[in-house]
N, C-alpha and C. Protein backbone atom coordinates (compact mmCIF):
# COMPACT_ATOMS: atom_id res chain seq x y z
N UNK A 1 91.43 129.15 78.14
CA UNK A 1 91.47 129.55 79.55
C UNK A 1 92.81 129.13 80.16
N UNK A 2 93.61 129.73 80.77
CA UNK A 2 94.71 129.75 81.63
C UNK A 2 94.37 128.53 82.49
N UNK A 3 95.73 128.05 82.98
CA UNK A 3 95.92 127.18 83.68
C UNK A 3 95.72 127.27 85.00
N UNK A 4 96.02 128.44 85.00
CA UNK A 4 96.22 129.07 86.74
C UNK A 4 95.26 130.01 86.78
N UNK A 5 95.67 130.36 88.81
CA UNK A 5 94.74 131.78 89.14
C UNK A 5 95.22 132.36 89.92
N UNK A 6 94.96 133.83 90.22
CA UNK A 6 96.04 134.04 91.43
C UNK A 6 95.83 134.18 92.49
N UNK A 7 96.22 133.85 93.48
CA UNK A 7 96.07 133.60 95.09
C UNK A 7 95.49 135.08 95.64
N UNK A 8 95.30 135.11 96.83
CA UNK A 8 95.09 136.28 97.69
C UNK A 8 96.80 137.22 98.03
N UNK A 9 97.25 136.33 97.63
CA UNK A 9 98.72 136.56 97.72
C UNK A 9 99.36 136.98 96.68
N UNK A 10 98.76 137.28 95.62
CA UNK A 10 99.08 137.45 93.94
C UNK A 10 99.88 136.53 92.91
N UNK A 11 100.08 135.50 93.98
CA UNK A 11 101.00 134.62 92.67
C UNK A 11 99.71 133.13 92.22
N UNK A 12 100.39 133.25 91.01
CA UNK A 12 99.70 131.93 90.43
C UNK A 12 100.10 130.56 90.94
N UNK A 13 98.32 129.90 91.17
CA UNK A 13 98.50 128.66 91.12
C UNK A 13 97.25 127.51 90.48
N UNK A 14 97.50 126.89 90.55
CA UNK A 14 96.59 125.87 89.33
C UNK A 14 95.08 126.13 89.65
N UNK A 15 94.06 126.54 88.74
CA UNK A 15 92.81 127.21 88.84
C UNK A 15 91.71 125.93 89.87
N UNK A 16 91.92 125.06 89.76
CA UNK A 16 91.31 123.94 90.79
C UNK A 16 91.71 124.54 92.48
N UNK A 17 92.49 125.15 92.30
CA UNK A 17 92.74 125.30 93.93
C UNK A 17 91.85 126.30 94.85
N UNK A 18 91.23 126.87 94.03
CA UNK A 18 90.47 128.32 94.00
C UNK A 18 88.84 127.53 94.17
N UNK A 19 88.85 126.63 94.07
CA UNK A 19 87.24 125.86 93.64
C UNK A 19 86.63 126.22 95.18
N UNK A 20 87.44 125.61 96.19
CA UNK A 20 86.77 125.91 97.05
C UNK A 20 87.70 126.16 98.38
N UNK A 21 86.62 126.72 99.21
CA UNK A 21 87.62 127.16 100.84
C UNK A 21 88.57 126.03 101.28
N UNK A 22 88.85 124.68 101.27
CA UNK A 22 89.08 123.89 101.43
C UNK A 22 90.77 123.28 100.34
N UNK A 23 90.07 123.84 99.24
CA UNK A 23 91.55 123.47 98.39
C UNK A 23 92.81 124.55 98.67
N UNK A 24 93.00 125.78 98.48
CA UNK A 24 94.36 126.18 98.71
C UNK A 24 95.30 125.92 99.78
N UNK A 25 94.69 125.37 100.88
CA UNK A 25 96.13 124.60 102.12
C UNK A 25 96.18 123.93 101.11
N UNK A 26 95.20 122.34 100.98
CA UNK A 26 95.41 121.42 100.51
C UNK A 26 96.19 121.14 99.77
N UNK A 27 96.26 122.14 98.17
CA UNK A 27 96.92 122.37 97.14
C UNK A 27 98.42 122.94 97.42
N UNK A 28 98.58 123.89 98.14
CA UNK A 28 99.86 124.42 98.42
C UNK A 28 100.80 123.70 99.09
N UNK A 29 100.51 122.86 99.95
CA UNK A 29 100.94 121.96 101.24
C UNK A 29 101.19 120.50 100.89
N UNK A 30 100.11 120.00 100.81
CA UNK A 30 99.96 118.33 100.19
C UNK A 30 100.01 117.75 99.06
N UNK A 31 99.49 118.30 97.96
CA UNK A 31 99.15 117.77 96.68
C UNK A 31 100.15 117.89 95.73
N UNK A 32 101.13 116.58 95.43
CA UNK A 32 102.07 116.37 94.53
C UNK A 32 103.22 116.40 95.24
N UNK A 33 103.27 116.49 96.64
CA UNK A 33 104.77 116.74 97.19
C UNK A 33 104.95 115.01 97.41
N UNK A 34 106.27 114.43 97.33
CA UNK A 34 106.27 112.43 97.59
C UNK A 34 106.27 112.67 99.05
N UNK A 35 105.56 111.37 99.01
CA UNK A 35 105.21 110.74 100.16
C UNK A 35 105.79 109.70 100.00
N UNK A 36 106.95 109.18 101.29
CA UNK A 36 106.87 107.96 101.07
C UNK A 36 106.47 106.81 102.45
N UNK A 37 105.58 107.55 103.37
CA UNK A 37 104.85 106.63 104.59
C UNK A 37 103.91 106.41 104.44
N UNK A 38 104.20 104.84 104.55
CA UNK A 38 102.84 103.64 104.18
C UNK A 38 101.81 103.91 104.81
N UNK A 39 101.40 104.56 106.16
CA UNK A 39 100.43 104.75 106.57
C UNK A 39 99.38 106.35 104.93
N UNK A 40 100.08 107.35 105.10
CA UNK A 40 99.64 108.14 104.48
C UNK A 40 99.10 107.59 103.35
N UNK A 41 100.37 106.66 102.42
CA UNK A 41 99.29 106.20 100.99
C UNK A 41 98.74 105.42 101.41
N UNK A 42 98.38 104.14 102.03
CA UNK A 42 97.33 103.48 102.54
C UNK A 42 96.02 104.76 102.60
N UNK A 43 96.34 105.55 102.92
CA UNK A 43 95.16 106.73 103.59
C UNK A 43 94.50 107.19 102.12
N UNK A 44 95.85 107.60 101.58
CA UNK A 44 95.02 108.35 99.71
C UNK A 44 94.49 107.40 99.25
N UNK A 45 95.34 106.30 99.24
CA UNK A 45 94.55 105.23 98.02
C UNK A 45 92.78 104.49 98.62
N UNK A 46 92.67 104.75 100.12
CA UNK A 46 91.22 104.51 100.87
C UNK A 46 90.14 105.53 100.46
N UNK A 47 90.88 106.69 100.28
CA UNK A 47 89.92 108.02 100.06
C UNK A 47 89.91 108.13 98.82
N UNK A 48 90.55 107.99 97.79
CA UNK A 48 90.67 108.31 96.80
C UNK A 48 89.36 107.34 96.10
N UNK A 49 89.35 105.80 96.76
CA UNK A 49 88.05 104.75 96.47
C UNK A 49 86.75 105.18 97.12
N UNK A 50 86.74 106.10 98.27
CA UNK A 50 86.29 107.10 98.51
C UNK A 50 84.87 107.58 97.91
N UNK A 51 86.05 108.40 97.16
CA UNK A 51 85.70 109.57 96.17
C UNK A 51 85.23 109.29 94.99
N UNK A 52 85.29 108.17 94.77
CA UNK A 52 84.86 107.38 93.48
C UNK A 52 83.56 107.72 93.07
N UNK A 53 83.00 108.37 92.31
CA UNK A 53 81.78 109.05 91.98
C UNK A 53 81.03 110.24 92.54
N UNK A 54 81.85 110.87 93.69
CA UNK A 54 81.77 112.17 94.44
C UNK A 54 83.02 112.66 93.77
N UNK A 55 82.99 114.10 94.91
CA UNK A 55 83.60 115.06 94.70
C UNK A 55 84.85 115.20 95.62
N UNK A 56 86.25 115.33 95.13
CA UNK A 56 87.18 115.78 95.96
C UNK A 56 86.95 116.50 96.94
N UNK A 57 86.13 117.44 97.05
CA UNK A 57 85.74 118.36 98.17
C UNK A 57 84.62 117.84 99.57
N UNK A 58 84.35 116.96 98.71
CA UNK A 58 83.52 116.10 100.11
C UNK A 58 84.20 114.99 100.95
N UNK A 59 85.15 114.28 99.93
CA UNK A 59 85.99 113.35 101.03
C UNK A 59 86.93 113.96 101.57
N UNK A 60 87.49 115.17 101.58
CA UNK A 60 88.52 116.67 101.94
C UNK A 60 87.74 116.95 103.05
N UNK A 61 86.69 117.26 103.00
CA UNK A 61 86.19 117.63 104.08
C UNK A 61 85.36 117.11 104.89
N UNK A 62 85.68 115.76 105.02
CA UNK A 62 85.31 114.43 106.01
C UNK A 62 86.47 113.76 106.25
N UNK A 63 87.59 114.53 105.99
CA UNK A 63 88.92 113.45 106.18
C UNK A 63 89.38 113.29 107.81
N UNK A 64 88.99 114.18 108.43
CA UNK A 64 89.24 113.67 110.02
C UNK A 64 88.42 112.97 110.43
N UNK A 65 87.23 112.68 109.86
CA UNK A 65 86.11 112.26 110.50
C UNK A 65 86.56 110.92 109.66
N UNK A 66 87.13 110.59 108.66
CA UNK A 66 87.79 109.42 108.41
C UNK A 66 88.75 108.92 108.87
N UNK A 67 89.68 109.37 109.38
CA UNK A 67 91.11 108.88 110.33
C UNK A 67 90.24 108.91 111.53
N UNK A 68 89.44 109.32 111.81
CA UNK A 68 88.97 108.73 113.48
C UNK A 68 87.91 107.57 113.05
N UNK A 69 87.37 107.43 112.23
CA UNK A 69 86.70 106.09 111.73
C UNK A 69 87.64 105.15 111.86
N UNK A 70 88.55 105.13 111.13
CA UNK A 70 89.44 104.11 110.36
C UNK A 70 90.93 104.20 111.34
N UNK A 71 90.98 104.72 112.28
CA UNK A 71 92.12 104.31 113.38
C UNK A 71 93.50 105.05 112.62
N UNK A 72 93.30 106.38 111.81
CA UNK A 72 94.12 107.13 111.36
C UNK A 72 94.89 106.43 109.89
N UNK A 73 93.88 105.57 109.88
CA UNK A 73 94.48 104.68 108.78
C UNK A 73 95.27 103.79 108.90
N UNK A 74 95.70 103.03 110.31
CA UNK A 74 96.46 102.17 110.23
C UNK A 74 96.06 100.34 110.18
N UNK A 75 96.84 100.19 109.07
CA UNK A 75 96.20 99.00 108.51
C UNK A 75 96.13 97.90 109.25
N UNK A 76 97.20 97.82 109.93
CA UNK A 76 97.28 96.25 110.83
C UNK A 76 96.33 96.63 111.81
N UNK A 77 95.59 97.53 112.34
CA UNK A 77 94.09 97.51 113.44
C UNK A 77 93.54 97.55 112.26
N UNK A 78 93.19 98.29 111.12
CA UNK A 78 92.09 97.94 109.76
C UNK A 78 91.67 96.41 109.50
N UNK A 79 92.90 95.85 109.28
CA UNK A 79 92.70 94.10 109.32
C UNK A 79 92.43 93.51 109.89
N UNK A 80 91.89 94.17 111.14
CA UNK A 80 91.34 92.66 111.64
C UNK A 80 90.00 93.25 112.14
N UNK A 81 89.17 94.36 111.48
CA UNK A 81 87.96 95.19 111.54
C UNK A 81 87.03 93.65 111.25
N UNK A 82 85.78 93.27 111.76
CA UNK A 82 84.94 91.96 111.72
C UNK A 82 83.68 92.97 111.45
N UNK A 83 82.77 92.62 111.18
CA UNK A 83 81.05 92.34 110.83
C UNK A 83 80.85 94.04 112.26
N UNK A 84 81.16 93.69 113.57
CA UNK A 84 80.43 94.57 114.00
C UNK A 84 81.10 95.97 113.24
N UNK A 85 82.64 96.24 113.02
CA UNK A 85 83.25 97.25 112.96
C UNK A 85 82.34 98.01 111.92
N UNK A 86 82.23 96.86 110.45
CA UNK A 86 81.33 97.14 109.02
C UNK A 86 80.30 98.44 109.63
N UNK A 87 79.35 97.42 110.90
CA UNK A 87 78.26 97.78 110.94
C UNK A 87 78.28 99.43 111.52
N UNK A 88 79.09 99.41 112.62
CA UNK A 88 79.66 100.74 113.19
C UNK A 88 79.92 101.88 112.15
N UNK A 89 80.85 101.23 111.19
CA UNK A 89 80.93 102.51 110.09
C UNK A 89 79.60 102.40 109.67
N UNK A 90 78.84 101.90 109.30
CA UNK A 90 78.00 102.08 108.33
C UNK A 90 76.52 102.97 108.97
N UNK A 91 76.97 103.25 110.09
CA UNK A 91 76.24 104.49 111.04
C UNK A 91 76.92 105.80 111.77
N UNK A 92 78.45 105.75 110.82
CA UNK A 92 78.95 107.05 110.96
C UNK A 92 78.29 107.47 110.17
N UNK A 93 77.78 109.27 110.51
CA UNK A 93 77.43 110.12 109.45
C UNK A 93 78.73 111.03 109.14
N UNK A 94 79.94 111.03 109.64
CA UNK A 94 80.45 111.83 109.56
C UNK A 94 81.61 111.27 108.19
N UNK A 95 81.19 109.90 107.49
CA UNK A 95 82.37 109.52 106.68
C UNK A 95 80.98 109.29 105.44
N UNK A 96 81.53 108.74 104.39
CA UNK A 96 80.30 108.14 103.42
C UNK A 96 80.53 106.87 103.56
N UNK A 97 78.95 106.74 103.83
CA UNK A 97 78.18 105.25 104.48
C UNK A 97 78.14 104.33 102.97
N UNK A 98 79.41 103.88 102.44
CA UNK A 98 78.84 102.90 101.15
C UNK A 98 79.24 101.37 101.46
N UNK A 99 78.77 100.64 101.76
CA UNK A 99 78.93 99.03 102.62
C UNK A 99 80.47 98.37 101.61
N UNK A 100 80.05 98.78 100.60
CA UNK A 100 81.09 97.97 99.31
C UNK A 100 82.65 99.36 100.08
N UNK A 101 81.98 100.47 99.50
CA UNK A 101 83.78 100.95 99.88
C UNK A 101 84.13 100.98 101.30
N UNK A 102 83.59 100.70 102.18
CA UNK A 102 84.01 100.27 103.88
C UNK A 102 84.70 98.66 103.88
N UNK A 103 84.20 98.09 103.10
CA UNK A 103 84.73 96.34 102.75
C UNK A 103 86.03 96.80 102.09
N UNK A 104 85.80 97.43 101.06
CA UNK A 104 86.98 97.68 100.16
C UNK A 104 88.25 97.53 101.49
N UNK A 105 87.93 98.79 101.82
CA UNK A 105 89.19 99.03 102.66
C UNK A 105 89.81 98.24 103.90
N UNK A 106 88.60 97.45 104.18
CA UNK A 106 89.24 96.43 105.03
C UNK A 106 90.25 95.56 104.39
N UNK A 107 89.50 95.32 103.29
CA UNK A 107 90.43 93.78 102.24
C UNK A 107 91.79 94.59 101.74
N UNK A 108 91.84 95.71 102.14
CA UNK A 108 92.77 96.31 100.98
C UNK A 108 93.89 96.58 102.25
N UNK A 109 93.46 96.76 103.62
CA UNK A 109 94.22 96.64 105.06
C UNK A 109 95.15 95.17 104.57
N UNK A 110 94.11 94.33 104.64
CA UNK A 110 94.94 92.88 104.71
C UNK A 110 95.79 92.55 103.89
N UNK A 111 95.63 93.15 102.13
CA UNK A 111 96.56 93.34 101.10
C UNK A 111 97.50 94.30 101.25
N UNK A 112 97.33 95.09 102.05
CA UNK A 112 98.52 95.67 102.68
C UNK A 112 99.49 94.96 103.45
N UNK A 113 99.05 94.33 103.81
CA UNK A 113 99.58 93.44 105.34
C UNK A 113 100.58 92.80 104.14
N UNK A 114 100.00 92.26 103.45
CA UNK A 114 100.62 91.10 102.61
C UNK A 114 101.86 91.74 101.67
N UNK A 115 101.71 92.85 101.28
CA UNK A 115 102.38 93.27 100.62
C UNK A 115 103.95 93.98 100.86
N UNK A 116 103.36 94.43 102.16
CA UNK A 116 105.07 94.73 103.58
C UNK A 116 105.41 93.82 103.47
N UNK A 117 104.77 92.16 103.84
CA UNK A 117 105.96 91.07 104.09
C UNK A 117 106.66 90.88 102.71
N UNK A 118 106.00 91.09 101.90
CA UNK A 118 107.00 90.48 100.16
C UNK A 118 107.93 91.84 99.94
N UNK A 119 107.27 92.92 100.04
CA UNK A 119 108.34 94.32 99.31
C UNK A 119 108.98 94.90 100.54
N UNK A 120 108.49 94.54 101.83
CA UNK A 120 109.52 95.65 103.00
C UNK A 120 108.62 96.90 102.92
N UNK A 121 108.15 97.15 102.48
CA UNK A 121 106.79 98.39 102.25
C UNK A 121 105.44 98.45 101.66
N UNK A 122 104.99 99.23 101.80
CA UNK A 122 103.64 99.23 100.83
C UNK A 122 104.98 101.08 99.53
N UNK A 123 105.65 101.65 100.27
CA UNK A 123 106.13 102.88 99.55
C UNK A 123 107.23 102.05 98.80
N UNK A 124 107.63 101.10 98.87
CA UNK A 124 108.55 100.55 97.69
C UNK A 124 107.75 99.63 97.09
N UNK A 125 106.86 99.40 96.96
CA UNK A 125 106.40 98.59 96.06
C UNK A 125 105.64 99.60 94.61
N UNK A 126 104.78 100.57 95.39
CA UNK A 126 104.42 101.45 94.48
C UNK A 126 105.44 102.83 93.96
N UNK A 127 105.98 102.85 94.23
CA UNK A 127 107.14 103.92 94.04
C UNK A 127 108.09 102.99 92.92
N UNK A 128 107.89 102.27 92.40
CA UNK A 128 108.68 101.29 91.67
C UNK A 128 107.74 101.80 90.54
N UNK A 129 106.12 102.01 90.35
CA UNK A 129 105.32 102.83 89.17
C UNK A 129 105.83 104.11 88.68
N UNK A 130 106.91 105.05 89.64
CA UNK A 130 107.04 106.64 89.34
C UNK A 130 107.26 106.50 88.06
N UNK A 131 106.68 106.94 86.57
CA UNK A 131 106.74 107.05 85.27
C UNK A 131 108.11 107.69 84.82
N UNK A 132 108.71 107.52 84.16
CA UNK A 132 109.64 108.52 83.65
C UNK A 132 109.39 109.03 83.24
N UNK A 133 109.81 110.76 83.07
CA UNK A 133 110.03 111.84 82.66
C UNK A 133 109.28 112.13 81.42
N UNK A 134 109.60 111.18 80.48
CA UNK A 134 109.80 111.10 78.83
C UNK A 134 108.18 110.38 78.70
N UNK A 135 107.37 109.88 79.40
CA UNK A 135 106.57 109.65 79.53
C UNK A 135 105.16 110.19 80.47
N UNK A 136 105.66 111.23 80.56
CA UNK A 136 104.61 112.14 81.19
C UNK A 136 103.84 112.81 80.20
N UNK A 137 102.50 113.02 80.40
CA UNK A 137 102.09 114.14 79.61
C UNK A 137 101.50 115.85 80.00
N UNK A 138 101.00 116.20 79.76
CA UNK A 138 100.94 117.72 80.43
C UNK A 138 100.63 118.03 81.19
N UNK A 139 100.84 118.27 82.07
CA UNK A 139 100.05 118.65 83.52
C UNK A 139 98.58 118.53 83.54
N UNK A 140 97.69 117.74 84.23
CA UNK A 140 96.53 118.15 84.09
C UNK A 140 95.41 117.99 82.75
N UNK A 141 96.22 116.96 82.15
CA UNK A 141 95.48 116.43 80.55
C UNK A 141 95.11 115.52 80.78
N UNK A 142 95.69 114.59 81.40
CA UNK A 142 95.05 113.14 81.47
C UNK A 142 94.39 112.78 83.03
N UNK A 143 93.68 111.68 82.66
CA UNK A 143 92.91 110.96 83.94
C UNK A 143 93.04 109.87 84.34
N UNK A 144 93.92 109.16 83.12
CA UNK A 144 95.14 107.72 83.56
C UNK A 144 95.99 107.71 83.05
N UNK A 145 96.83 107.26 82.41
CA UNK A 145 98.28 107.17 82.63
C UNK A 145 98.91 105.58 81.95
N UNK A 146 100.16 105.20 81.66
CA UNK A 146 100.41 104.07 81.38
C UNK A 146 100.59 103.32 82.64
N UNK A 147 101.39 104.19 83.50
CA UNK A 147 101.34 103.71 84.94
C UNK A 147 100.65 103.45 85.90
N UNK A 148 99.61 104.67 85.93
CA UNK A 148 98.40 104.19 86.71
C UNK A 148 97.93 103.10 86.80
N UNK A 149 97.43 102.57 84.69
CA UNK A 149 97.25 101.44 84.58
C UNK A 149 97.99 100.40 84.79
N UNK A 150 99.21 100.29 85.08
CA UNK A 150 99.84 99.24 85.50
C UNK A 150 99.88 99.01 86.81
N UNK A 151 100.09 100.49 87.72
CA UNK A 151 99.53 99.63 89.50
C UNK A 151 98.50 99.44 89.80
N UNK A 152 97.73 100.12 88.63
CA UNK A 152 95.65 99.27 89.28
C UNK A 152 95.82 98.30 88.74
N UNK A 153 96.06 97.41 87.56
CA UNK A 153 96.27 96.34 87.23
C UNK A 153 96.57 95.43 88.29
N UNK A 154 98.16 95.68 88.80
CA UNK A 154 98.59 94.64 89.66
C UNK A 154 98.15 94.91 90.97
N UNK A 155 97.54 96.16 91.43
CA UNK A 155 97.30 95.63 92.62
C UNK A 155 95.59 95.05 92.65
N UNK A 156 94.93 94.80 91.13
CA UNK A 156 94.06 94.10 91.52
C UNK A 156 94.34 92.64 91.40
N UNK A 157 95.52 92.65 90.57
CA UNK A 157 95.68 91.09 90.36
C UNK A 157 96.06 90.74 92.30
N UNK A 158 96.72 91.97 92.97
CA UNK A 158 97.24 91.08 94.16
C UNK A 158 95.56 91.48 95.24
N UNK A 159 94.74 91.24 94.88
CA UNK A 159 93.28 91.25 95.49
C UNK A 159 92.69 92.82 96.10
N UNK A 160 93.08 93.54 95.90
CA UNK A 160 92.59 95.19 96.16
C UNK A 160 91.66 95.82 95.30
N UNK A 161 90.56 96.55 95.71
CA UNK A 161 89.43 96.71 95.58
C UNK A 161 89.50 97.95 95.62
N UNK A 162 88.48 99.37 94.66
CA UNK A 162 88.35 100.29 94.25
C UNK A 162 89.68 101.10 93.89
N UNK A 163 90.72 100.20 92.90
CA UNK A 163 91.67 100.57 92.51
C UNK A 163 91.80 101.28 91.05
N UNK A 164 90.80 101.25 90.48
CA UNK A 164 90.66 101.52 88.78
C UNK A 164 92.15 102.59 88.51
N UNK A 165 92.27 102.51 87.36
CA UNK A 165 93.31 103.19 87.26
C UNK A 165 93.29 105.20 86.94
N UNK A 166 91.67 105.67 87.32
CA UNK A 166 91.82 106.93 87.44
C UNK A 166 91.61 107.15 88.74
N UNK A 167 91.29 106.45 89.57
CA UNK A 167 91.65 106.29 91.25
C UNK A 167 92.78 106.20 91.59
N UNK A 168 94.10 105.50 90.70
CA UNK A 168 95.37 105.35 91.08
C UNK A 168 95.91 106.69 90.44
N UNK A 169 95.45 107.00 89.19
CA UNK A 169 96.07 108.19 88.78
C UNK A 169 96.14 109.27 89.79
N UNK A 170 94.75 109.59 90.26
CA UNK A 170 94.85 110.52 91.18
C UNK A 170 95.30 110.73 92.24
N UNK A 171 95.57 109.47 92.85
CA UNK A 171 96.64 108.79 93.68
C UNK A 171 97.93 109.44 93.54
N UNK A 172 98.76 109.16 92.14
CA UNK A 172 99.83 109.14 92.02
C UNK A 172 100.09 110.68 91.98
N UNK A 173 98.97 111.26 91.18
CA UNK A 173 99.10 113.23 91.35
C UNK A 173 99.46 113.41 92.68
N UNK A 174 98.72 112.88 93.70
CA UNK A 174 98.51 113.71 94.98
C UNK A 174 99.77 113.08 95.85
N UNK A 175 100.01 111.86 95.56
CA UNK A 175 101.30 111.35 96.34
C UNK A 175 102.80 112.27 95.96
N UNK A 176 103.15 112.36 94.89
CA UNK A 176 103.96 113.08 94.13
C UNK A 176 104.56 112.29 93.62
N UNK A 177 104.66 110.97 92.98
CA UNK A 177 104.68 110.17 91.97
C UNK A 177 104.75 110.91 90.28
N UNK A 178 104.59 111.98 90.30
CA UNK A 178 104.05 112.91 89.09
C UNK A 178 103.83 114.15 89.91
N UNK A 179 104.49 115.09 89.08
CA UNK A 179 104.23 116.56 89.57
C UNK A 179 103.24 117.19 88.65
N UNK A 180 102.09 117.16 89.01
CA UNK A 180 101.24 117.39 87.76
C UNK A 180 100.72 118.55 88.13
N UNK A 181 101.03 119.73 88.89
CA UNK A 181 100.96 121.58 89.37
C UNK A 181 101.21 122.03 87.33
N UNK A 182 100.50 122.61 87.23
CA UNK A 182 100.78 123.31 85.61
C UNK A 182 101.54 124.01 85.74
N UNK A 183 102.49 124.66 84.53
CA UNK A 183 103.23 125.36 84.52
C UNK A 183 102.76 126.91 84.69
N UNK A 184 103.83 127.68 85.58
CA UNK A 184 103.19 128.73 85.80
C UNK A 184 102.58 128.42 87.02
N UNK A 185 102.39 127.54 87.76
CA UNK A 185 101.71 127.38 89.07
C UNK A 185 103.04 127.68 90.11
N UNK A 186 103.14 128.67 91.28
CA UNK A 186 104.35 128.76 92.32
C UNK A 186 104.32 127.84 93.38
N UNK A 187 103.27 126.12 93.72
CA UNK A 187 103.68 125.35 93.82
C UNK A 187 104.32 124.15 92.94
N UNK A 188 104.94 124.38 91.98
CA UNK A 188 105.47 123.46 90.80
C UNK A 188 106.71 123.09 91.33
N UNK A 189 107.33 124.76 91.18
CA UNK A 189 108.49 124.52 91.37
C UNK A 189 109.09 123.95 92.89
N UNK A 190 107.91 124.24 94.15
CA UNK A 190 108.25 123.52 95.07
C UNK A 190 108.64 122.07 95.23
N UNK A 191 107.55 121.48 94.68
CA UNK A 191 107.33 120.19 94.34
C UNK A 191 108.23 119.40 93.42
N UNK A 192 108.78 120.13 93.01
CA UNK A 192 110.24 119.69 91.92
C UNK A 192 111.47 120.15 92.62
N UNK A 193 111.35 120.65 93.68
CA UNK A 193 112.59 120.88 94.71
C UNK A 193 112.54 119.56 95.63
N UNK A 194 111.17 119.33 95.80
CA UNK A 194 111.04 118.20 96.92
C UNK A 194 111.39 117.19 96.53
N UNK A 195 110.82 116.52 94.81
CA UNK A 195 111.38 115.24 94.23
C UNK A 195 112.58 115.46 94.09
N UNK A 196 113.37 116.28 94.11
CA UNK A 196 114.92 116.07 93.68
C UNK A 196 115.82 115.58 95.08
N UNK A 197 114.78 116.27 96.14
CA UNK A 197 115.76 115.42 97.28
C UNK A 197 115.00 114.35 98.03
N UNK A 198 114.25 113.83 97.56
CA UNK A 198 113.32 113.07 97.63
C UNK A 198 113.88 111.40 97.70
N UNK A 199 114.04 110.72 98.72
CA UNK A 199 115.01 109.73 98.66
C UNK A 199 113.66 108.54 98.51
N UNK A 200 113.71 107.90 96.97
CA UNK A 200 113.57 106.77 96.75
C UNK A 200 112.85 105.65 97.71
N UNK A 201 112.12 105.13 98.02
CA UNK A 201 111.86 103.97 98.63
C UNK A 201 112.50 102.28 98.22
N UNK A 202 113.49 101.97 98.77
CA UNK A 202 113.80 100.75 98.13
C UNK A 202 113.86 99.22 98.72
């Protein structure tokens, strides 16, 4: 089976995008282009722990109803979320009510916190994982990575919670850390226009 499918527009793009009403902005627009504002990956790497045993298409389509939970994702009001905030989320219906991944993300606010004062960012610290070239594998084959496993590693060694390393992988797809659009997809080549002028976090 082909990699791709073709749009309403006739050009090909990676057959996941087609899954549902919800993926082709997503896919065309967001997914694989770099990011490098700490608020945004703070945001993937929350949803992405998320999604952890669901479906991309359900935390996609609760994601506003998550930035108005979670204060658009910004971590320094995340950190200092107490017992009532827990309890508040945990009677939104509009986000998923799981007590462990609402904690997650608080502790992972405060490991944020911690991690600006040592690197100057949360986007230079992880942008220091982008894999080289020579170490990629095919678009869309794998579900971790050597790298993945090395920033779920360390950022559990530095205390962060629902990090596994196919949570970071998917992370790193959607950040653009890895251009992982298959070949033959007509967002690829966007996304490889964007990393080339794509200035580094340092």
């Amino acid at each position: 089976m082909s990699g791709t499918i073709k749009g309403e527009d006739g050009k090909a793009r990676c057959r996941w995008s087609a899954a549902t009403p919800e993926f082709p902005a997503y896919h065309d627009k967001e997914w694989g282009f770099p990011v490098a504002d700490d608020r945004r990956l703070f945001e993937k790497l929350c949803l992405e722990g998320f999604q952890s045993g669901l479906s991309w298409r359900t935390i996609l389509a609760k994601r506003e109803n998550f930035r108005a939970a979670f204060h658009d994702f910004d971590f320094d009001r995340i950190a200092r979320f107490t017992a009532p905030d827990v309890a508040r989320l945990l009677k939104d219906e509009g986000i998923v009510r799981h007590r462990g991944k609402i904690e997650a993300v608080i502790n992972n606010a405060q490991r944020a916190q911690e991690l600006v004062k040592r690197e100057g960012s949360l986007a230079a610290f992880i942008w220091c994982y982008e894999p080289a070239p020579k170490n990629l594998a095919k678009p869309q084959s794998a579900s971790t990575s050597a790298a993945s496993i090395a920033l779920s590693k360390d950022l559990k060694k530095l205390g962060w919670k629902f990090v596994g390393p196919t949570t970071v992988y998917a992370f790193m797809q959607a950040m653009g850390l890895i251009n992982d659009h298959v070949e033959g997809c007509v967002v690829r080549a966007k996304v490889a226009q964007a990393r080339k002028t794509f200035r580094k976090p340092a």
